[in-house]
PDB file of N, CA and C in Angstrom:
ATOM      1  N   UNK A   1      10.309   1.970  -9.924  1.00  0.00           N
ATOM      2  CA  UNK A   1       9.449   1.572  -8.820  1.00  0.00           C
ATOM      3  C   UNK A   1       8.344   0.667  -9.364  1.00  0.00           C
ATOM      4  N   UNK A   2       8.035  -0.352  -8.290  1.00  0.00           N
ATOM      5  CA  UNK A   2       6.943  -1.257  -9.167  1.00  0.00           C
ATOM      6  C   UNK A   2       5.742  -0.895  -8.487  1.00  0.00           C
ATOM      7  N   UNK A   3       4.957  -0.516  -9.875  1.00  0.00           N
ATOM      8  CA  UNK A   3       3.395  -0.036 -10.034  1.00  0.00           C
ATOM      9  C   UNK A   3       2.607  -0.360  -9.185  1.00  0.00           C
ATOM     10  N   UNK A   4       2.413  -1.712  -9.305  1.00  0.00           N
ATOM     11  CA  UNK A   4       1.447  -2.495  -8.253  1.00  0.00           C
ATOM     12  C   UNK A   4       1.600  -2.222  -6.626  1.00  0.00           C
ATOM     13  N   UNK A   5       3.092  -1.980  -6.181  1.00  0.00           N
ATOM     14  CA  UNK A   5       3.530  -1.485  -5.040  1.00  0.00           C
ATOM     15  C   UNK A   5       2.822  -0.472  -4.580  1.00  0.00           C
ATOM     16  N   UNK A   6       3.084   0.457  -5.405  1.00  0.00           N
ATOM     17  CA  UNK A   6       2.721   2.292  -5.148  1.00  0.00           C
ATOM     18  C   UNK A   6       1.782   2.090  -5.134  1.00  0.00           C
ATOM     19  N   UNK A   7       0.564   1.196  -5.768  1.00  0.00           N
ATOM     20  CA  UNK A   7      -0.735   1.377  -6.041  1.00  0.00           C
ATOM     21  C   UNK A   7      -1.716   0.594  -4.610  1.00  0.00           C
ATOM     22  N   UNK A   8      -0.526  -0.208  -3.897  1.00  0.00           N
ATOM     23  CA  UNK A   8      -1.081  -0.482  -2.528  1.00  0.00           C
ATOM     24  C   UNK A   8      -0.307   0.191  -1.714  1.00  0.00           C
ATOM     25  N   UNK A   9       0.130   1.160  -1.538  1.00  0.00           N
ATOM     26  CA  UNK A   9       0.476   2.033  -0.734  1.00  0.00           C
ATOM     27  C   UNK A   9       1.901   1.688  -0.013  1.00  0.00           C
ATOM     28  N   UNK A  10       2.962   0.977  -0.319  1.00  0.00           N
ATOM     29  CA  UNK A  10       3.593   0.463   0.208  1.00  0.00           C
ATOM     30  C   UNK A  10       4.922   1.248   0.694  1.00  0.00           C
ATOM     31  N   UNK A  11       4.947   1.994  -0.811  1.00  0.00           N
ATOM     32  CA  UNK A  11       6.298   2.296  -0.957  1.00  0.00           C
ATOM     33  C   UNK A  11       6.296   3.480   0.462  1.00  0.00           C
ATOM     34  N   UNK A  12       5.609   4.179   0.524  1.00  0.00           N
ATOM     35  CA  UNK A  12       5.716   5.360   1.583  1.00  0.00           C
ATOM     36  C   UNK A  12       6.033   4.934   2.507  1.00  0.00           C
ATOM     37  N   UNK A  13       5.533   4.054   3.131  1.00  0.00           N
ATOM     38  CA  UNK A  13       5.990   3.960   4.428  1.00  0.00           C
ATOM     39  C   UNK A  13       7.293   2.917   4.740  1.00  0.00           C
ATOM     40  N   UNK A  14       8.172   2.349   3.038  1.00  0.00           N
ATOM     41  CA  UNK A  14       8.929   1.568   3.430  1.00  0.00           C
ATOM     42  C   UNK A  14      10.088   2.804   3.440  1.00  0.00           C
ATOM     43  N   UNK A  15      10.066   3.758   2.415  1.00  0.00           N
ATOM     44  CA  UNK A  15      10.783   5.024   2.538  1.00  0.00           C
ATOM     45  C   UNK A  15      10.539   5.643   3.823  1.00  0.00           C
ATOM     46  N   UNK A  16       9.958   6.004   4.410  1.00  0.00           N
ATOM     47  CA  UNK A  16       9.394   6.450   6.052  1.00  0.00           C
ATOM     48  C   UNK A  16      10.802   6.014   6.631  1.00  0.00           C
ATOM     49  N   UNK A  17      10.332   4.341   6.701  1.00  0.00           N
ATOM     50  CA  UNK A  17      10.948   3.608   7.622  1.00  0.00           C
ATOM     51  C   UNK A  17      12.508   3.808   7.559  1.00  0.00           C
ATOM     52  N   UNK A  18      12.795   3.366   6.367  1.00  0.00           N
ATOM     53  CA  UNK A  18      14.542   3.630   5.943  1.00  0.00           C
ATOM     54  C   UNK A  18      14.927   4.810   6.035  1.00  0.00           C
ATOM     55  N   UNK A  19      14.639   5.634   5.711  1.00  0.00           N
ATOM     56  CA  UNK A  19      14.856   7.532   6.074  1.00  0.00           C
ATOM     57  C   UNK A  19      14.873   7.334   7.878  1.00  0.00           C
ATOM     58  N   UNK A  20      14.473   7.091   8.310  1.00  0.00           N
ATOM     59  CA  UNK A  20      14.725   7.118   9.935  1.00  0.00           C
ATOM     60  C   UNK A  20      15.630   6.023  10.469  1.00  0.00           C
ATOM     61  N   UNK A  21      15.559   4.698   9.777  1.00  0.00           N
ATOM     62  CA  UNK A  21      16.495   3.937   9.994  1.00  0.00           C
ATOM     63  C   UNK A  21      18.156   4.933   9.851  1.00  0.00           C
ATOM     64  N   UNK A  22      17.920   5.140   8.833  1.00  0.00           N
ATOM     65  CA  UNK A  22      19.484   5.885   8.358  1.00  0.00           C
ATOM     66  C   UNK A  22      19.811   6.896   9.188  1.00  0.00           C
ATOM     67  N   UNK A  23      18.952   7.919   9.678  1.00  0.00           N
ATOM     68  CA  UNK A  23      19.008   8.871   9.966  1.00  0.00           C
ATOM     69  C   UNK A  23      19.453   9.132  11.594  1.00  0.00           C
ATOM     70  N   UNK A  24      18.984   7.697  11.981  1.00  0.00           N
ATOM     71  CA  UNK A  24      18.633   7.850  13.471  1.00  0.00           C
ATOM     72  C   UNK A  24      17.727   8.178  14.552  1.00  0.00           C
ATOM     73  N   UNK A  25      16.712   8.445  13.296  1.00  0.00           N
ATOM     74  CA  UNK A  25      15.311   9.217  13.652  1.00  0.00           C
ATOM     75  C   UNK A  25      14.491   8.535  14.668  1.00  0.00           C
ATOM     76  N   UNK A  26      13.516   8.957  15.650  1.00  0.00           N
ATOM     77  CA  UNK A  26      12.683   8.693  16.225  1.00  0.00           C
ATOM     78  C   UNK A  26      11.208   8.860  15.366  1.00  0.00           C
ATOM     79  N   UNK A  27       9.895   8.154  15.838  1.00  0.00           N
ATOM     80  CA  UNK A  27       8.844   8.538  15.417  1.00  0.00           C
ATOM     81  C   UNK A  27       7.972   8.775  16.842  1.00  0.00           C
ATOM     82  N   UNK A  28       7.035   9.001  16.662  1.00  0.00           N
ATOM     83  CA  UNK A  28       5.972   8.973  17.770  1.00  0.00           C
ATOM     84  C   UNK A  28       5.246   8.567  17.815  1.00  0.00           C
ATOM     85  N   UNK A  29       4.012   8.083  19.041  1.00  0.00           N
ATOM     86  CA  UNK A  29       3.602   6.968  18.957  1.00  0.00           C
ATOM     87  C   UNK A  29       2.765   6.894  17.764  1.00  0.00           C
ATOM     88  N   UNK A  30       2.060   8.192  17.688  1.00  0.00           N
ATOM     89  CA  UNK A  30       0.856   8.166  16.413  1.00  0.00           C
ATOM     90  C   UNK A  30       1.426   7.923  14.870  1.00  0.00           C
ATOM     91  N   UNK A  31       2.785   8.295  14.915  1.00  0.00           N
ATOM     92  CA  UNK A  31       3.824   7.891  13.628  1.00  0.00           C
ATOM     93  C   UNK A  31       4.002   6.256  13.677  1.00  0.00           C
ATOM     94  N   UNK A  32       4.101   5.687  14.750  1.00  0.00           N
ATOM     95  CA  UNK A  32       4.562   4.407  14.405  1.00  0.00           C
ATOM     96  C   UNK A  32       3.320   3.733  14.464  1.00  0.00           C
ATOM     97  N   UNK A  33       2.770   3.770  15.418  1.00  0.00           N
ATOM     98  CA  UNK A  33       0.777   3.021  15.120  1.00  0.00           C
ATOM     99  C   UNK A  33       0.458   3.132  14.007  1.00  0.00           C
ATOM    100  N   UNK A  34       0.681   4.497  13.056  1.00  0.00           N
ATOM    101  CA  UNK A  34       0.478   4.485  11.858  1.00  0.00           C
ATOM    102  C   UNK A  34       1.064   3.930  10.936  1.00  0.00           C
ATOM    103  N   UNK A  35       2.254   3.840  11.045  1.00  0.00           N
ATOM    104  CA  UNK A  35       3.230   2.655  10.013  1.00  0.00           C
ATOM    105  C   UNK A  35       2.996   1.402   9.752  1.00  0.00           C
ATOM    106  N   UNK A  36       2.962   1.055  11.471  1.00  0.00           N
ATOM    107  CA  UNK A  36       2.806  -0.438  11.748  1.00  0.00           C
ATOM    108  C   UNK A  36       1.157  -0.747  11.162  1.00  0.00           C
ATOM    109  N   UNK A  37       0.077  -0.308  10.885  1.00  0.00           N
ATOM    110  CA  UNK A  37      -0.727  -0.675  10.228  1.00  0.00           C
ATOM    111  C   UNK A  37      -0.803  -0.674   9.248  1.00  0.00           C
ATOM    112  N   UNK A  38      -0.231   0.204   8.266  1.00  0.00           N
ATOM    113  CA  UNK A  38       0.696   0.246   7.179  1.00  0.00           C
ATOM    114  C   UNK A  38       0.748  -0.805   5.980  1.00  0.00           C
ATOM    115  N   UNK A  39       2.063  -1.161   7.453  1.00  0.00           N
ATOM    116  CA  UNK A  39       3.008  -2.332   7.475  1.00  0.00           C
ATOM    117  C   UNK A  39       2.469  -3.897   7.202  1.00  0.00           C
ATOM    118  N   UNK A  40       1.127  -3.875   8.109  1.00  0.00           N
ATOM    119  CA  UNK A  40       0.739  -5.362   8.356  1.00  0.00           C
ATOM    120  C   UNK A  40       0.655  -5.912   6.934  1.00  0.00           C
ATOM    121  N   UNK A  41       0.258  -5.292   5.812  1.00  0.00           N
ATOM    122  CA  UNK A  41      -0.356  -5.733   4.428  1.00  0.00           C
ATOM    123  C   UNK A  41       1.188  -5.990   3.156  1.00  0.00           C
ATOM    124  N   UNK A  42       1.842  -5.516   4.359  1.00  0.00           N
ATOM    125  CA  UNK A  42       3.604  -5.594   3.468  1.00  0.00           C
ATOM    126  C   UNK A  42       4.284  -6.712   4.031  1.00  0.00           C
ATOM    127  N   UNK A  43       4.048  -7.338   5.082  1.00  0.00           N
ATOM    128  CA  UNK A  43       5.050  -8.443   6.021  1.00  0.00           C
ATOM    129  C   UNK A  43       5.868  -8.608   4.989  1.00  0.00           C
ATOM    130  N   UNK A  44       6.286  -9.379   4.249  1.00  0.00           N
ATOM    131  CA  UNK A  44       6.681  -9.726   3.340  1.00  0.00           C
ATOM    132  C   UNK A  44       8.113  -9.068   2.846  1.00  0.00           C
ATOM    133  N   UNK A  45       7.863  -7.457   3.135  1.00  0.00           N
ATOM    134  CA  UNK A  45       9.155  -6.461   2.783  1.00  0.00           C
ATOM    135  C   UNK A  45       9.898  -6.666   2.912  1.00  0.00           C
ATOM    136  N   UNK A  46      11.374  -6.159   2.788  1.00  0.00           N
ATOM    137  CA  UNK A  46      12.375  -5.852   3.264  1.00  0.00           C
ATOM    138  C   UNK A  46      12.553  -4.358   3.302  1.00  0.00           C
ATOM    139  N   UNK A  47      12.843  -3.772   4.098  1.00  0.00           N
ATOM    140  CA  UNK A  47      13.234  -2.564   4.269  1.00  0.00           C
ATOM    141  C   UNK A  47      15.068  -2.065   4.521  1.00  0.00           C
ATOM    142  N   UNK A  48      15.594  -1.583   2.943  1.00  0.00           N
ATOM    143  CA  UNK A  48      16.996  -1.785   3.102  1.00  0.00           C
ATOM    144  C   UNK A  48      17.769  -0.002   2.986  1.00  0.00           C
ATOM    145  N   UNK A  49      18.645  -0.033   4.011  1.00  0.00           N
ATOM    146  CA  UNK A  49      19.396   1.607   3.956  1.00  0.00           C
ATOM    147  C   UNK A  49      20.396   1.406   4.815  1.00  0.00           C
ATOM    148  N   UNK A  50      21.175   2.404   4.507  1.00  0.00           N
ATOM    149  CA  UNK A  50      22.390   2.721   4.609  1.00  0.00           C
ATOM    150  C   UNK A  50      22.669   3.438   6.034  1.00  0.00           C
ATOM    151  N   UNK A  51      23.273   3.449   7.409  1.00  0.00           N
ATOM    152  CA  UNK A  51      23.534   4.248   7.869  1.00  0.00           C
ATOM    153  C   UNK A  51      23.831   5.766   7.667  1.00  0.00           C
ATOM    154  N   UNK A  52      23.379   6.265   7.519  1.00  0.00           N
ATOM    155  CA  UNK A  52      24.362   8.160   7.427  1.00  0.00           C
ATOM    156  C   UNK A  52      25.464   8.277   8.448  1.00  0.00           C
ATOM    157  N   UNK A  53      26.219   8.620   7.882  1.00  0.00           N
ATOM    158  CA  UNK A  53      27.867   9.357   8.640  1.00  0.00           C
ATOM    159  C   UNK A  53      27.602  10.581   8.823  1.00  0.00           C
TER     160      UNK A  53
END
C-alpha cells in the first residue's frame, strides 16, 4: 500500500467503496455524504473490484 495514500486518508474509503461495489451493498445517506467528502480530495482514483458470485 502506498504510504502517502494511507497518510491522506484515502485508502478507507476506496476499500468502503469496492467492498459494496462487489457486494451489492447499499450505504445510507450519512454513509455516502460521508464518502463523497472523502472522495472530493481523491478525484483522481480509480476504484477497482470484482463482482461476488
Amino acid at each position: 500500500m502506498d504510504a502517502a495514500r494511507l497518510i491522506r486518508g484515502l485508502h478507507l474509503p476506496r476499500r468502503l467503496t469496492a467492498t459494496r461495489l462487489r457486494w451489492g451493498l447499499s450505504a445510507d445517506e450519512a454513509e455516502q455524504k460521508a464518502l463523497l467528502e472523502r472522495a472530493e480530495s481523491c478525484a483522481d482514483s480509480t476504484v477497482r473490484y470484482e463482482k461476488a458470485s
